[in-house]
C-alpha atoms as a PDB file:
ATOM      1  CA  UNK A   1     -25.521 -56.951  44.383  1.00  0.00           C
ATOM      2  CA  UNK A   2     -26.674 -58.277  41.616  1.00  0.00           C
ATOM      3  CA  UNK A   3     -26.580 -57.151  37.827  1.00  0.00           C
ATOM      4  CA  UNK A   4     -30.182 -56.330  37.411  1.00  0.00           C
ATOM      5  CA  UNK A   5     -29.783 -54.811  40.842  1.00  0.00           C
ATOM      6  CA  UNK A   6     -26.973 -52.575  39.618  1.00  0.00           C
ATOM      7  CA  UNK A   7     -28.259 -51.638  36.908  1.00  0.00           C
ATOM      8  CA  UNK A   8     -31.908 -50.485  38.704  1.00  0.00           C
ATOM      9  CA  UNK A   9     -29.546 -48.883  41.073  1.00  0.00           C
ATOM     10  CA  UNK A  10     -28.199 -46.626  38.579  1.00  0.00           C
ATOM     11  CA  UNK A  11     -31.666 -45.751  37.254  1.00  0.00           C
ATOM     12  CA  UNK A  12     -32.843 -44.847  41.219  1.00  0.00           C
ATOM     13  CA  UNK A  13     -29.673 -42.468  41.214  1.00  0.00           C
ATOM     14  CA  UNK A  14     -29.292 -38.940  39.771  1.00  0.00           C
ATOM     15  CA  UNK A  15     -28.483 -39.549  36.065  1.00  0.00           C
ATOM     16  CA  UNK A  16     -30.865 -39.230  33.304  1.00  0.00           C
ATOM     17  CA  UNK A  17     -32.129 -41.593  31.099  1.00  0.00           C
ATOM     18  CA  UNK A  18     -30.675 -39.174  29.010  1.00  0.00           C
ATOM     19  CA  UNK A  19     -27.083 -39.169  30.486  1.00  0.00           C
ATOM     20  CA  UNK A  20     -27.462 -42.863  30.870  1.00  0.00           C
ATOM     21  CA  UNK A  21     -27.679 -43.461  27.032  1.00  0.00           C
ATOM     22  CA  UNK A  22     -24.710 -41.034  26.228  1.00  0.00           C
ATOM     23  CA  UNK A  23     -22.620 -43.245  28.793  1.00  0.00           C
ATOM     24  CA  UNK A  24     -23.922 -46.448  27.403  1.00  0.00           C
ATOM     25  CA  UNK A  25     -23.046 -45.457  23.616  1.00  0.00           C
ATOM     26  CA  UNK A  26     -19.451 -44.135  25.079  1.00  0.00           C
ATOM     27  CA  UNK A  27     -18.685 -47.478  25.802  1.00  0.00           C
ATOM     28  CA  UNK A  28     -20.128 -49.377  23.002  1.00  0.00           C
ATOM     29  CA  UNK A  29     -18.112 -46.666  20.922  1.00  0.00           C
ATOM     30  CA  UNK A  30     -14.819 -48.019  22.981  1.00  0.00           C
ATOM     31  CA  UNK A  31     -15.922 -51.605  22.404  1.00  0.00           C
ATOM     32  CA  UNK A  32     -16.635 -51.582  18.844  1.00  0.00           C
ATOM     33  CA  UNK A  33     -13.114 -49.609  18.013  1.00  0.00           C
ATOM     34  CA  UNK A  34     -10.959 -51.260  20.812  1.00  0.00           C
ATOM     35  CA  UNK A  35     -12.940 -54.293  22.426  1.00  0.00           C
ATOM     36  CA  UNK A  36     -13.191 -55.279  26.264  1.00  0.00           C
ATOM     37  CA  UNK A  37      -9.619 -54.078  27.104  1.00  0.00           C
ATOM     38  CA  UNK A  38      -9.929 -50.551  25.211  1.00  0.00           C
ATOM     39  CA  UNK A  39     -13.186 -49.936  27.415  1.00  0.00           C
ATOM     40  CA  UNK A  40     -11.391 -48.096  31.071  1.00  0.00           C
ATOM     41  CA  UNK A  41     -13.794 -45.962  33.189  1.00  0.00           C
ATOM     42  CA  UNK A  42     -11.252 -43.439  32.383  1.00  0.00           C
ATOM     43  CA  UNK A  43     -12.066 -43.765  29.065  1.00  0.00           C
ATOM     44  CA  UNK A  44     -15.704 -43.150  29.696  1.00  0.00           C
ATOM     45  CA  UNK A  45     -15.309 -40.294  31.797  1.00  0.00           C
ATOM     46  CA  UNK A  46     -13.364 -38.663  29.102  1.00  0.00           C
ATOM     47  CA  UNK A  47     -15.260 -39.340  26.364  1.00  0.00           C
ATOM     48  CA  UNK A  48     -18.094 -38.413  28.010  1.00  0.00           C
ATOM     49  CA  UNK A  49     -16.862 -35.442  30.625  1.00  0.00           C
ATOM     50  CA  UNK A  50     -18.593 -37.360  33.324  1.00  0.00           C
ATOM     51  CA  UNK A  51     -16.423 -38.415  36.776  1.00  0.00           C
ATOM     52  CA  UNK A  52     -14.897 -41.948  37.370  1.00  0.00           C
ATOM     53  CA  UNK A  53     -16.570 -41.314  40.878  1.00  0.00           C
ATOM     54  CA  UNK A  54     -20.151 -41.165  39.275  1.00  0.00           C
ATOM     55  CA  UNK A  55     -19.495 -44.381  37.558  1.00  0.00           C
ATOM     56  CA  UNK A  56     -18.237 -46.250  40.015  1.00  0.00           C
ATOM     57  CA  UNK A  57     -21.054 -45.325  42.310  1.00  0.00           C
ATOM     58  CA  UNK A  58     -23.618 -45.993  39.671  1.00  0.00           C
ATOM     59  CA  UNK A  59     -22.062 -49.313  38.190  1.00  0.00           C
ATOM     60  CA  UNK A  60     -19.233 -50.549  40.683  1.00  0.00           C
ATOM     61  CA  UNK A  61     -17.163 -52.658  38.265  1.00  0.00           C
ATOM     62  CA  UNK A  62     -16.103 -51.770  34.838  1.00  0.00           C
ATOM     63  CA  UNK A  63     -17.874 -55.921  33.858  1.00  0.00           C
ATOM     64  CA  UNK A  64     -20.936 -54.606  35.237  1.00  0.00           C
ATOM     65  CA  UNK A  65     -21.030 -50.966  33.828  1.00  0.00           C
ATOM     66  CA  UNK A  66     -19.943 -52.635  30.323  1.00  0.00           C
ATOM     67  CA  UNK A  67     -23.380 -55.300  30.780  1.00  0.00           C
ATOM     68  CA  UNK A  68     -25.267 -52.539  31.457  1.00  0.00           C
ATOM     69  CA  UNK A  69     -24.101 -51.133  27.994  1.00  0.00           C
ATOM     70  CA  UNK A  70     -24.603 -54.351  26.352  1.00  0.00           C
ATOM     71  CA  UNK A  71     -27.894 -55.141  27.819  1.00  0.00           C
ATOM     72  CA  UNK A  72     -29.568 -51.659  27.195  1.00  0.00           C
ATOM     73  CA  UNK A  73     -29.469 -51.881  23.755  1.00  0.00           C
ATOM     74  CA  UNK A  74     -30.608 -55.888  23.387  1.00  0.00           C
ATOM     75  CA  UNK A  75     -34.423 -57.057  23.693  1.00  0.00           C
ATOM     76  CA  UNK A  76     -34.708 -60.771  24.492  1.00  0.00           C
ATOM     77  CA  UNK A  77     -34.349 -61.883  20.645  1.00  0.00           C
ATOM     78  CA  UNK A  78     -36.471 -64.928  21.269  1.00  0.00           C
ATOM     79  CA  UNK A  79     -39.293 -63.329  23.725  1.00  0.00           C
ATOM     80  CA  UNK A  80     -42.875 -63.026  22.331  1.00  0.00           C
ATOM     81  CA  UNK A  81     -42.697 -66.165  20.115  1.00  0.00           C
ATOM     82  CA  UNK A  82     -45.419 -68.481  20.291  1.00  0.00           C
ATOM     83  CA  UNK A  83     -47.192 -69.814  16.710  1.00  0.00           C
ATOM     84  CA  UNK A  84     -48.438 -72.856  18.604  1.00  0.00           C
ATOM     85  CA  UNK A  85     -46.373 -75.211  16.318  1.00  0.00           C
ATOM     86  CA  UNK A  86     -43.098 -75.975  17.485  1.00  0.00           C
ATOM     87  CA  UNK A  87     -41.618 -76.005  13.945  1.00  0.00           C
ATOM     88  CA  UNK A  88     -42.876 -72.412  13.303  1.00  0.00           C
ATOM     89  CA  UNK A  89     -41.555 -71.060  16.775  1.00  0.00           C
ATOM     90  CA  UNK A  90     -37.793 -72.276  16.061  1.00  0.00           C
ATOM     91  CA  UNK A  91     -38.172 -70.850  12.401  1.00  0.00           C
ATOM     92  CA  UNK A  92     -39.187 -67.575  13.826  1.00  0.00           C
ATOM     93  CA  UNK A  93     -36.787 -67.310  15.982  1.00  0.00           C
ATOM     94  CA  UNK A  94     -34.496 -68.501  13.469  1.00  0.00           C
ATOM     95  CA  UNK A  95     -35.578 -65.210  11.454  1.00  0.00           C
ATOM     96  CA  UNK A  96     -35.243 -62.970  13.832  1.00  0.00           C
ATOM     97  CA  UNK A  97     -31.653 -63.796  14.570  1.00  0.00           C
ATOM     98  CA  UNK A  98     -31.020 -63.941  11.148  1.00  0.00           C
ATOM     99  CA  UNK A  99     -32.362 -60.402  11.148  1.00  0.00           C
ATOM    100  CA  UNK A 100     -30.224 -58.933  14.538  1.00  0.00           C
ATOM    101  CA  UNK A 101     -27.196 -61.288  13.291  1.00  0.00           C
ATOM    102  CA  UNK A 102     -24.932 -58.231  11.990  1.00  0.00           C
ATOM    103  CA  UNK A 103     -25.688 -55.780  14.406  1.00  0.00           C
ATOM    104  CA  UNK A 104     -25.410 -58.092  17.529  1.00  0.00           C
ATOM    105  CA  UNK A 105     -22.379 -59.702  16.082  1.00  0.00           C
ATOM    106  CA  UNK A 106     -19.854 -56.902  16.064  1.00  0.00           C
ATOM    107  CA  UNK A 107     -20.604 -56.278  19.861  1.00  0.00           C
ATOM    108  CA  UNK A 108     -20.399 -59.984  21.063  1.00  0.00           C
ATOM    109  CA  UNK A 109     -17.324 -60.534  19.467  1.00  0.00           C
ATOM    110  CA  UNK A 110     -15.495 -57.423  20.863  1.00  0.00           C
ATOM    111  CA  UNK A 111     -16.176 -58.915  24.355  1.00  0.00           C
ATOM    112  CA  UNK A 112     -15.588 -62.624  23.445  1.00  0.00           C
ATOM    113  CA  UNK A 113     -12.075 -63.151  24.358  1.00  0.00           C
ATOM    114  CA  UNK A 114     -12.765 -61.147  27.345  1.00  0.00           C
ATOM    115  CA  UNK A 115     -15.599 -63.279  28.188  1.00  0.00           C
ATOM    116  CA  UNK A 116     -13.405 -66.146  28.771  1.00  0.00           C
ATOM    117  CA  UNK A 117     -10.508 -64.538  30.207  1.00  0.00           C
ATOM    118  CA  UNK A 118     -12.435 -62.469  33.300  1.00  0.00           C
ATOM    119  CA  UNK A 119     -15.057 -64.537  35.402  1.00  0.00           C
ATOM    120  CA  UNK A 120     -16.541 -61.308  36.613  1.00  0.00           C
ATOM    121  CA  UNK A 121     -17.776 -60.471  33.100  1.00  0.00           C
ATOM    122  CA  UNK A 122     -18.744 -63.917  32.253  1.00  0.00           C
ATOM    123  CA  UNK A 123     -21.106 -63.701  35.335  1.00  0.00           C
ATOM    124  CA  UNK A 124     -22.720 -60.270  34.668  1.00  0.00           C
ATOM    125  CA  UNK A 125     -23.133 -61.288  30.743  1.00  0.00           C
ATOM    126  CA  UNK A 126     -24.714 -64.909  31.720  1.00  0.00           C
ATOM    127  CA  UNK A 127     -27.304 -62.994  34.138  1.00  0.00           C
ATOM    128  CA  UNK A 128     -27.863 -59.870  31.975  1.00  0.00           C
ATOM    129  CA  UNK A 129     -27.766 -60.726  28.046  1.00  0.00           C
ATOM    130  CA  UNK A 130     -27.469 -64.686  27.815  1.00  0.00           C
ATOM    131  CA  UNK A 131     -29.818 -66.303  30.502  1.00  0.00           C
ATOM    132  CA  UNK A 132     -33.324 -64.973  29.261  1.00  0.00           C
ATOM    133  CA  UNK A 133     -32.524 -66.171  25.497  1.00  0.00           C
ATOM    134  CA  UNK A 134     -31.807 -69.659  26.922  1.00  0.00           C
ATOM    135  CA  UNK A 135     -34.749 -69.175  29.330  1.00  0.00           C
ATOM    136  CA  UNK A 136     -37.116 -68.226  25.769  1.00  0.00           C
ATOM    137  CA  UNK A 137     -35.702 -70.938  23.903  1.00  0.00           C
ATOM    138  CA  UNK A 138     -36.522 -73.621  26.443  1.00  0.00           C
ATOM    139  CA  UNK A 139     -39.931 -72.101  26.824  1.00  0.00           C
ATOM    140  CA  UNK A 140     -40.621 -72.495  23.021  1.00  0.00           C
ATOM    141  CA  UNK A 141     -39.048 -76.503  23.591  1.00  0.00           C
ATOM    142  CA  UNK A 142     -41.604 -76.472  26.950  1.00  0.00           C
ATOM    143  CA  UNK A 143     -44.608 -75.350  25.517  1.00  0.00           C
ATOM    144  CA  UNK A 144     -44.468 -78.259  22.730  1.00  0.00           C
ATOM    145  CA  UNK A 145     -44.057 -80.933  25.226  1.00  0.00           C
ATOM    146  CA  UNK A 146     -46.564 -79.438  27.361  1.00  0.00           C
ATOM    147  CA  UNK A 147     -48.770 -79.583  23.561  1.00  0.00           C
ATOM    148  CA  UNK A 148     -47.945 -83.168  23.123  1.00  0.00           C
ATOM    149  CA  UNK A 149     -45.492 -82.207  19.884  1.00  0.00           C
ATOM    150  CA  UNK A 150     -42.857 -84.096  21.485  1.00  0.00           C
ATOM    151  CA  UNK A 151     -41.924 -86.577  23.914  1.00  0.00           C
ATOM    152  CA  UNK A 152     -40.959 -84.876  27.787  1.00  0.00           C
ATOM    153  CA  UNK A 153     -37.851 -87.626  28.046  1.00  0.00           C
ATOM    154  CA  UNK A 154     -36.169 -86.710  24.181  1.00  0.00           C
ATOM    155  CA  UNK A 155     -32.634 -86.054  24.909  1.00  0.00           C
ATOM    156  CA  UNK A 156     -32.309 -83.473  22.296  1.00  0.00           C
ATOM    157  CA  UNK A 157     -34.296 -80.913  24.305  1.00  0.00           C
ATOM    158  CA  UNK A 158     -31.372 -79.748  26.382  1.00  0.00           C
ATOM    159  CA  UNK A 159     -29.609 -79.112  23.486  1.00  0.00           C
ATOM    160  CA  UNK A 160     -31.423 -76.593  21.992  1.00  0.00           C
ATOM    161  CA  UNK A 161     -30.568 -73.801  23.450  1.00  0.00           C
ATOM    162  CA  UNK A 162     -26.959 -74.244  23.602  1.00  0.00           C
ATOM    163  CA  UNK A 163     -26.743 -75.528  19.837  1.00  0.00           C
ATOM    164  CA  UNK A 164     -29.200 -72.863  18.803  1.00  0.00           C
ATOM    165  CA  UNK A 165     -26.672 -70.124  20.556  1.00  0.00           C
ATOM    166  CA  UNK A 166     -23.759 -71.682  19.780  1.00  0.00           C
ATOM    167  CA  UNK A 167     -24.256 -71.644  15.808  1.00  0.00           C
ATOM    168  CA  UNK A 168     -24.892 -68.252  16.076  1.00  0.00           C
ATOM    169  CA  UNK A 169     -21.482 -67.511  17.435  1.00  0.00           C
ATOM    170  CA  UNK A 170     -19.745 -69.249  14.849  1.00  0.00           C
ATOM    171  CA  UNK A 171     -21.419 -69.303  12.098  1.00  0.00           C
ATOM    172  CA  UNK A 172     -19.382 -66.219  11.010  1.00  0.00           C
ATOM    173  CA  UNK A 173     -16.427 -68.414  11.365  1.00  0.00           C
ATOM    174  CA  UNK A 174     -17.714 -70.892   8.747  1.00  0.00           C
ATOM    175  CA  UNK A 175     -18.750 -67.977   5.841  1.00  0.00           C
ATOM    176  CA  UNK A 176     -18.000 -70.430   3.340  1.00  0.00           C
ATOM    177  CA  UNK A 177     -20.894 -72.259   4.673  1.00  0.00           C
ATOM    178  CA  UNK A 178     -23.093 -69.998   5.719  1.00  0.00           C
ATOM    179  CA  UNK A 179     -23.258 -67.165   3.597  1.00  0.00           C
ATOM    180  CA  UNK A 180     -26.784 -66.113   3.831  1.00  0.00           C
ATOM    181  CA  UNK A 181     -29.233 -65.442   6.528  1.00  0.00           C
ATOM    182  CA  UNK A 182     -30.842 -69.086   5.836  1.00  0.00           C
ATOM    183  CA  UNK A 183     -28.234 -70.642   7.901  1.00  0.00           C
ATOM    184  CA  UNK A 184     -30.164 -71.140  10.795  1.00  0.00           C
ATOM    185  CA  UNK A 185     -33.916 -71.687   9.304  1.00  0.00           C
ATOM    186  CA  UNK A 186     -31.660 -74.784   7.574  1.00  0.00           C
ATOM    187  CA  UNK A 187     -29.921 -75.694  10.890  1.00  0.00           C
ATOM    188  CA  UNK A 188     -33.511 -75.696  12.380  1.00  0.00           C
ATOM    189  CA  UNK A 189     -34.783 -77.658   9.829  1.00  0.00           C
ATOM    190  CA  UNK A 190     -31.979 -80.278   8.959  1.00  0.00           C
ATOM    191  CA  UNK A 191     -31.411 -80.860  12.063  1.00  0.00           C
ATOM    192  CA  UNK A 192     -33.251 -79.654  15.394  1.00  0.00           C
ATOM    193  CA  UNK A 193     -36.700 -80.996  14.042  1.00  0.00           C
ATOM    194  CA  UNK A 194     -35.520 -84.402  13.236  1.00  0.00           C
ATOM    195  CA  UNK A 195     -33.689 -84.480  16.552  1.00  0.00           C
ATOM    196  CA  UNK A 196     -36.781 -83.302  18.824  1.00  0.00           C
ATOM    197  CA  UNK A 197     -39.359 -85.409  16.716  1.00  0.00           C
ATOM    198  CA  UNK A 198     -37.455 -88.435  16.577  1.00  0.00           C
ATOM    199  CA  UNK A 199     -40.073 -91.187  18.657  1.00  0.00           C
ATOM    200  CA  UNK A 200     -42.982 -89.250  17.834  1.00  0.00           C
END
């Protein structure tokens, strides 16, 4: 079964949207104080006097119970964006990950190392969380070919996504750098324009 599967599993079962939330927050609480390895669906339970048994039925897998978690409280960041200018898409959606930046941040990197270390995670998180920013990034890249903006064969256009996503992740690591929530309307402007307009 898939994650989105799971996850409309659990809402078909008996707990409340209610109940659902109070189980979600339990384990962001475990996350944020412990990361991946602190989250156990004992833990949960516990926290939240609910039985292992009713999570596993509802979620399955501690990966899939924790995606759930992650993905209830995320919108698609980059969903909704369309200026008609290709310039003004990426700086709005530069703006508006300048604005989640802090919040998302702290939650990302408590399941980072994880991430890499368990495949099952990496899965759930690719499906759930990561695959419909890429798939709204490359929408904002397709709509500009598709409006003559830039050329269909520019090699640069596969690399937005994952450059786009990938400064975010470490752009904390580089402070000294980027210290203010410009960072990425400068990264859009220094240096994916001139990349996707190059030829034009």
């Amino acid at each position: 079964m898939s994650t989105q599967a799971a996850t409309a599993a659990a809402r078909r079962g008996k707990l409340t949207p209610e109940r659902e939330t109070e189980l979600y927050d339990a384990v962001l609480g475990l996350l944020r104080e412990g990361g991946y390895d602190a989250v156990t669906m004992e833990g949960v339970a516990a926290r939240t006097k609910c039985g292992k048994a009713t999570l596993y039925r509802q979620w399955g897998t501690k990966p899939k119970l924790v995606t759930a978690a992650l993905a209830q409280r995320r919108c698609v960041l980059f969903s909704g964006i369309d200026t008609g200018s290709l310039a003004d898409d990426l700086r709005e959606a530069a703006r508006v990950a300048a604005s989640r930046r802090e919040r998302d941040a702290e939650l990302m990197e408590a399941v980072a190392q994880a991430y890499i270390q368990h495949p099952d995670l990496r899965a759930a998180l690719r499906e759930t969380v990561i695959a419909p920013e890429i798939a709204a990034l490359d929408g904002l890249v397709a709509r500009a070919v598709e409006r003559g903006e830039i050329a269909a064969d520019n090699a640069a256009i596969g690399f937005v996504a994952p450059c786009f996503l990938g400064l975010l992740r470490v752009e904390r690591l580089f402070e000294e750098r980027f210290e203010d929530a410009s960072a990425m309307r400068s990264f859009v402007d220094a240096v994916l324009l001139p990349a996707l307009y190059a030829g034009k």
